[in-house]
N, C-alpha and C. Protein backbone atom coordinates (compact mmCIF):
# COMPACT_ATOMS: atom_id res chain seq x y z
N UNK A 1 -3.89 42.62 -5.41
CA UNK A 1 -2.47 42.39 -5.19
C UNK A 1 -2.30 40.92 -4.78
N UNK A 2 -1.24 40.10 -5.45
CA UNK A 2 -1.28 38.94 -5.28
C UNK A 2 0.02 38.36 -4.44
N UNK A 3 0.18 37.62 -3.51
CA UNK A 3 1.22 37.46 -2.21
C UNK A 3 2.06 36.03 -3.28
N UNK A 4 2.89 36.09 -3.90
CA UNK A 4 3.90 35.25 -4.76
C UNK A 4 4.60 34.35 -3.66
N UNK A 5 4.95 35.11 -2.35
CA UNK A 5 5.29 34.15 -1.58
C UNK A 5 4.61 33.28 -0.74
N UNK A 6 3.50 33.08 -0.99
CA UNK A 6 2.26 32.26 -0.38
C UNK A 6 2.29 30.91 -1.61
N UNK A 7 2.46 31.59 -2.55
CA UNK A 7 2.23 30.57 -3.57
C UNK A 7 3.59 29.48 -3.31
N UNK A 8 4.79 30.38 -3.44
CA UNK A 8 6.01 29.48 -3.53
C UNK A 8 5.74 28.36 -2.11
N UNK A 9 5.49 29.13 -1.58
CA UNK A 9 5.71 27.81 -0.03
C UNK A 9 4.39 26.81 -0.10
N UNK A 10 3.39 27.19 -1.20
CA UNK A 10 2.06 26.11 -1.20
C UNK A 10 2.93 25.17 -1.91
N UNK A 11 3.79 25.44 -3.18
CA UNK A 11 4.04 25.05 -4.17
C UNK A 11 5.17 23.40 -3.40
N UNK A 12 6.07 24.11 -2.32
CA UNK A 12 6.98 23.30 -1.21
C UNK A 12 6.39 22.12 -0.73
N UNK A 13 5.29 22.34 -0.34
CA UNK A 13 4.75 21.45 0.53
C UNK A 13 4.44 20.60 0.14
N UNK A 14 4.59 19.17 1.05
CA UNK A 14 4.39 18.19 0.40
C UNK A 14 3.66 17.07 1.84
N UNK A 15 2.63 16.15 1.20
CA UNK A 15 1.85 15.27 1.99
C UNK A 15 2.32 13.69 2.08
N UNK A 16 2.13 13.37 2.82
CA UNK A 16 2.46 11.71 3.22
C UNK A 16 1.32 10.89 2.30
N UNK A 17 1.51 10.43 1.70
CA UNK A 17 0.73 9.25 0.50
C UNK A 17 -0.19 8.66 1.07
N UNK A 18 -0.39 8.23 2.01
CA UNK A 18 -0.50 7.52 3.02
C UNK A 18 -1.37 7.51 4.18
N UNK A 19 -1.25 9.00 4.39
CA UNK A 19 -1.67 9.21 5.50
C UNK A 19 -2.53 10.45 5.87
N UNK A 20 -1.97 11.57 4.72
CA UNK A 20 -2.12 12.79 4.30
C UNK A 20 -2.15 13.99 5.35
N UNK A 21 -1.04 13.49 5.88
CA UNK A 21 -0.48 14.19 6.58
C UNK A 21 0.36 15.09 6.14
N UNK A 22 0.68 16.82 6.57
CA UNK A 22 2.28 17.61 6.04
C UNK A 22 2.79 16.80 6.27
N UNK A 23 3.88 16.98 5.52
CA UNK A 23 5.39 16.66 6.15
C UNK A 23 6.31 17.84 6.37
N UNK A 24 6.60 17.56 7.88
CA UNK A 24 7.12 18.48 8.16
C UNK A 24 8.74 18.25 8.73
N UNK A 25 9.35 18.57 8.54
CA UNK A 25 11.00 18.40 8.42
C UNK A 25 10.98 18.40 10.21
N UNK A 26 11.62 17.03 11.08
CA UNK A 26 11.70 17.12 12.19
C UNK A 26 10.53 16.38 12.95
N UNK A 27 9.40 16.28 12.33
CA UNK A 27 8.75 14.66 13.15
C UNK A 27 8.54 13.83 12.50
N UNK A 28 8.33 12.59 13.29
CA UNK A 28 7.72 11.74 13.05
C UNK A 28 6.40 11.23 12.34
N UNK A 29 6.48 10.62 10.70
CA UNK A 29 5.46 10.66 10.61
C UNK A 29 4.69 8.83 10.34
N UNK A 30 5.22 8.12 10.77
CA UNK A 30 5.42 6.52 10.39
C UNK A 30 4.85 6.03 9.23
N UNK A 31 5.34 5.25 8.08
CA UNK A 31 4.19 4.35 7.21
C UNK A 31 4.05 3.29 7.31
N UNK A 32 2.60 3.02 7.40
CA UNK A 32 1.80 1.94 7.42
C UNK A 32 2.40 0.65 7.63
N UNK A 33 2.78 -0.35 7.81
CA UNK A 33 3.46 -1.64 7.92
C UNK A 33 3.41 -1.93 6.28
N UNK A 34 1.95 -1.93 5.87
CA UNK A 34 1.78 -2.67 4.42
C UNK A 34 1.92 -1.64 3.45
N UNK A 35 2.14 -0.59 3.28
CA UNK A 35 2.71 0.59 3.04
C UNK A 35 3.96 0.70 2.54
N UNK A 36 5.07 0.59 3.33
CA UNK A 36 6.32 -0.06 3.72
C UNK A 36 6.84 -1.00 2.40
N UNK A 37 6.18 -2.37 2.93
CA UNK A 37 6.02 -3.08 1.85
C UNK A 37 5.40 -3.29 0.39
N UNK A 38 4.94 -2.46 0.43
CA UNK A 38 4.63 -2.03 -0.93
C UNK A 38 3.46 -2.65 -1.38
N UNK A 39 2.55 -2.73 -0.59
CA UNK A 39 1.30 -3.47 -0.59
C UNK A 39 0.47 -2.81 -0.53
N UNK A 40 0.33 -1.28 -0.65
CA UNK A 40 -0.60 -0.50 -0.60
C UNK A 40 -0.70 0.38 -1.00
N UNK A 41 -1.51 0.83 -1.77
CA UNK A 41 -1.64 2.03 -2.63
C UNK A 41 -1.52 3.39 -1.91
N UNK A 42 -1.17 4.66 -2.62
CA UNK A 42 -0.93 5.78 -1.81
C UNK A 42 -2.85 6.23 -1.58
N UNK A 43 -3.09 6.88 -1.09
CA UNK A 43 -4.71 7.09 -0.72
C UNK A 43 -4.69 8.90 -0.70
N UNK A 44 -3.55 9.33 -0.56
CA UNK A 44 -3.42 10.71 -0.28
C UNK A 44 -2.60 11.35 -1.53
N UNK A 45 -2.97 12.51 -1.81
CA UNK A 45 -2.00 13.34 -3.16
C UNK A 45 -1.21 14.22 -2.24
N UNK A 46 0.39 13.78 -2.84
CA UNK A 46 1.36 14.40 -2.17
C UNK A 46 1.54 15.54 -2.18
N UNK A 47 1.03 16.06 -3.15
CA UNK A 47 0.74 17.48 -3.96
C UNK A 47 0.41 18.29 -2.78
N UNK A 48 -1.22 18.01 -2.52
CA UNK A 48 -2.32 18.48 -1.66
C UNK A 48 -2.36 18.28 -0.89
N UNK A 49 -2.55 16.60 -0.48
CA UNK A 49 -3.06 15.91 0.81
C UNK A 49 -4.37 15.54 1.22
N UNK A 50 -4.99 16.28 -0.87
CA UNK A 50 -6.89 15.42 -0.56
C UNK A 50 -6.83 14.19 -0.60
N UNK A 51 -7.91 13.62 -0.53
CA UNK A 51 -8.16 12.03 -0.53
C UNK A 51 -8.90 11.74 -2.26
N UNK A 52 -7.79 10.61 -2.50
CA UNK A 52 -7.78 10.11 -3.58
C UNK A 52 -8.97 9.38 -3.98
N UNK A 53 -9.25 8.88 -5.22
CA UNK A 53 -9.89 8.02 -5.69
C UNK A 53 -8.60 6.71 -6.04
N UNK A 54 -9.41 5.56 -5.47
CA UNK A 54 -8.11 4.58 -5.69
C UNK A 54 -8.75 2.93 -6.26
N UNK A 55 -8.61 2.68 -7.17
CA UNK A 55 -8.43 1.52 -8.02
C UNK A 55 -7.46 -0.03 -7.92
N UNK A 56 -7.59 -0.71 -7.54
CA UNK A 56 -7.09 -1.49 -7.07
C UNK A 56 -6.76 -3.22 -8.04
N UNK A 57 -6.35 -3.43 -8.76
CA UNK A 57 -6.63 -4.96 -9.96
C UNK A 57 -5.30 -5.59 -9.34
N UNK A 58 -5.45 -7.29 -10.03
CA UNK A 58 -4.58 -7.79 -9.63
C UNK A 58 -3.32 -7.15 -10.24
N UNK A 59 -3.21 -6.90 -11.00
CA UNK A 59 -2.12 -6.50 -12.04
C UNK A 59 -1.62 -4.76 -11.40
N UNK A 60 -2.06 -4.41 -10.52
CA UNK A 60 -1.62 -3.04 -10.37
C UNK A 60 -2.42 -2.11 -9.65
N UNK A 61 -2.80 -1.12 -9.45
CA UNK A 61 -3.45 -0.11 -9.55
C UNK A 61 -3.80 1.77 -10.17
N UNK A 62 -4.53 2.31 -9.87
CA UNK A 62 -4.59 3.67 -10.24
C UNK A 62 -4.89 4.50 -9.02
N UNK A 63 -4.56 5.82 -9.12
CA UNK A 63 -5.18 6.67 -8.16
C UNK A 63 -5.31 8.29 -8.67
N UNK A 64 -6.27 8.66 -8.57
CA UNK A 64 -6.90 9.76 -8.94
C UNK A 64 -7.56 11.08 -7.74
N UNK A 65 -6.22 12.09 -8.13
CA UNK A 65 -6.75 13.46 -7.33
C UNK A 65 -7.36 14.25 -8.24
N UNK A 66 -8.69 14.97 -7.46
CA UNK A 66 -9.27 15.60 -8.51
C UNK A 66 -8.54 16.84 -9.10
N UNK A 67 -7.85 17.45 -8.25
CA UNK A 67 -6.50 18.90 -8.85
C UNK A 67 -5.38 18.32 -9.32
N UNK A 68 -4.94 17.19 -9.32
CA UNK A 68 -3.74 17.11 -10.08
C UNK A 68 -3.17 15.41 -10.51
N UNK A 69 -4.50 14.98 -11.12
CA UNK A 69 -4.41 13.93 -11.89
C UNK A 69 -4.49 12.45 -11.53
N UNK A 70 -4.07 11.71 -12.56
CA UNK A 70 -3.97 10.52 -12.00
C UNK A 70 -2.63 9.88 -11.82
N UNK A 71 -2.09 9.13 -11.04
CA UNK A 71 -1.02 8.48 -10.72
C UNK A 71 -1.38 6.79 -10.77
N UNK A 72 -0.12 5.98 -11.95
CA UNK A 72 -1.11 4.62 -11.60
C UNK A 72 0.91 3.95 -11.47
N UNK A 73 0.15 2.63 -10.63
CA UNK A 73 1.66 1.81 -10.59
C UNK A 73 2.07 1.52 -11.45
N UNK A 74 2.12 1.23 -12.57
CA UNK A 74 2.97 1.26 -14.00
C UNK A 74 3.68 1.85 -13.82
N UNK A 75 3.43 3.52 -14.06
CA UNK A 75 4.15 4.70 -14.30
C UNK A 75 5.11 4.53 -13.58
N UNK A 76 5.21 4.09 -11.98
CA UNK A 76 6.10 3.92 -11.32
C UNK A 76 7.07 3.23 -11.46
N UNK A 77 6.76 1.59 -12.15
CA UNK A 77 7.50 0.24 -11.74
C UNK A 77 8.23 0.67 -13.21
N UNK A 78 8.27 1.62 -13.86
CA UNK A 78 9.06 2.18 -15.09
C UNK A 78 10.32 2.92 -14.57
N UNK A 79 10.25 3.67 -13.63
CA UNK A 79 11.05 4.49 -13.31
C UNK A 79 12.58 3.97 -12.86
C-alpha cells in the first residue's frame, strides 16, 4: 500500500541553493553575501537538498544533481 500523501508533500518541498537547507515558510534562512550577488553558484538541488557537483569557467557555470539533472547558467541568463 502506497501513502500518495507522503509523496505530494516530498514533491512541495523545496531547498535553499545555497545552503541546502528546507525552506520552511516563517524563518530565517539568509544568502550568502556573494550569493546575493550573483557570484556564486547554487551548490545545493532545490529539488532535494543533496550536494551538487559544480563547474565553474569564466564564461559561466554548470551544476549537477545526481536525481535530477543538470542545471547550468545559460539556461538561466535566457529566462
Amino acid at each position: 500500500m502506497s501513502d500518495s500523501a507522503g509523496t505530494v508533500s516530498d514533491m512541495q518541498e523545496r531547498y535553499n541553493p545555497f545552503t541546502g537547507k528546507r525552506i520552511v515558510d516563517g524563518l530565517d534562512d539568509p544568502v550568502p553575501a556573494a550569493a546575493a550577488l550573483g557570484l556564486e553558484p547554487p551548490r545545493y538541488c532545490e529539488q532535494c537538498g543533496r550536494r551538487m557537483i559544480v563547474q565553474v569557467s569564466p564564461d559561466g557555470w554548470w551544476a549537477e544533481c545526481s536525481r535530477h539533472g543538470v542545471l547550468e547558467s545559460a539556461h538561466l541568463e535566457r529566462r
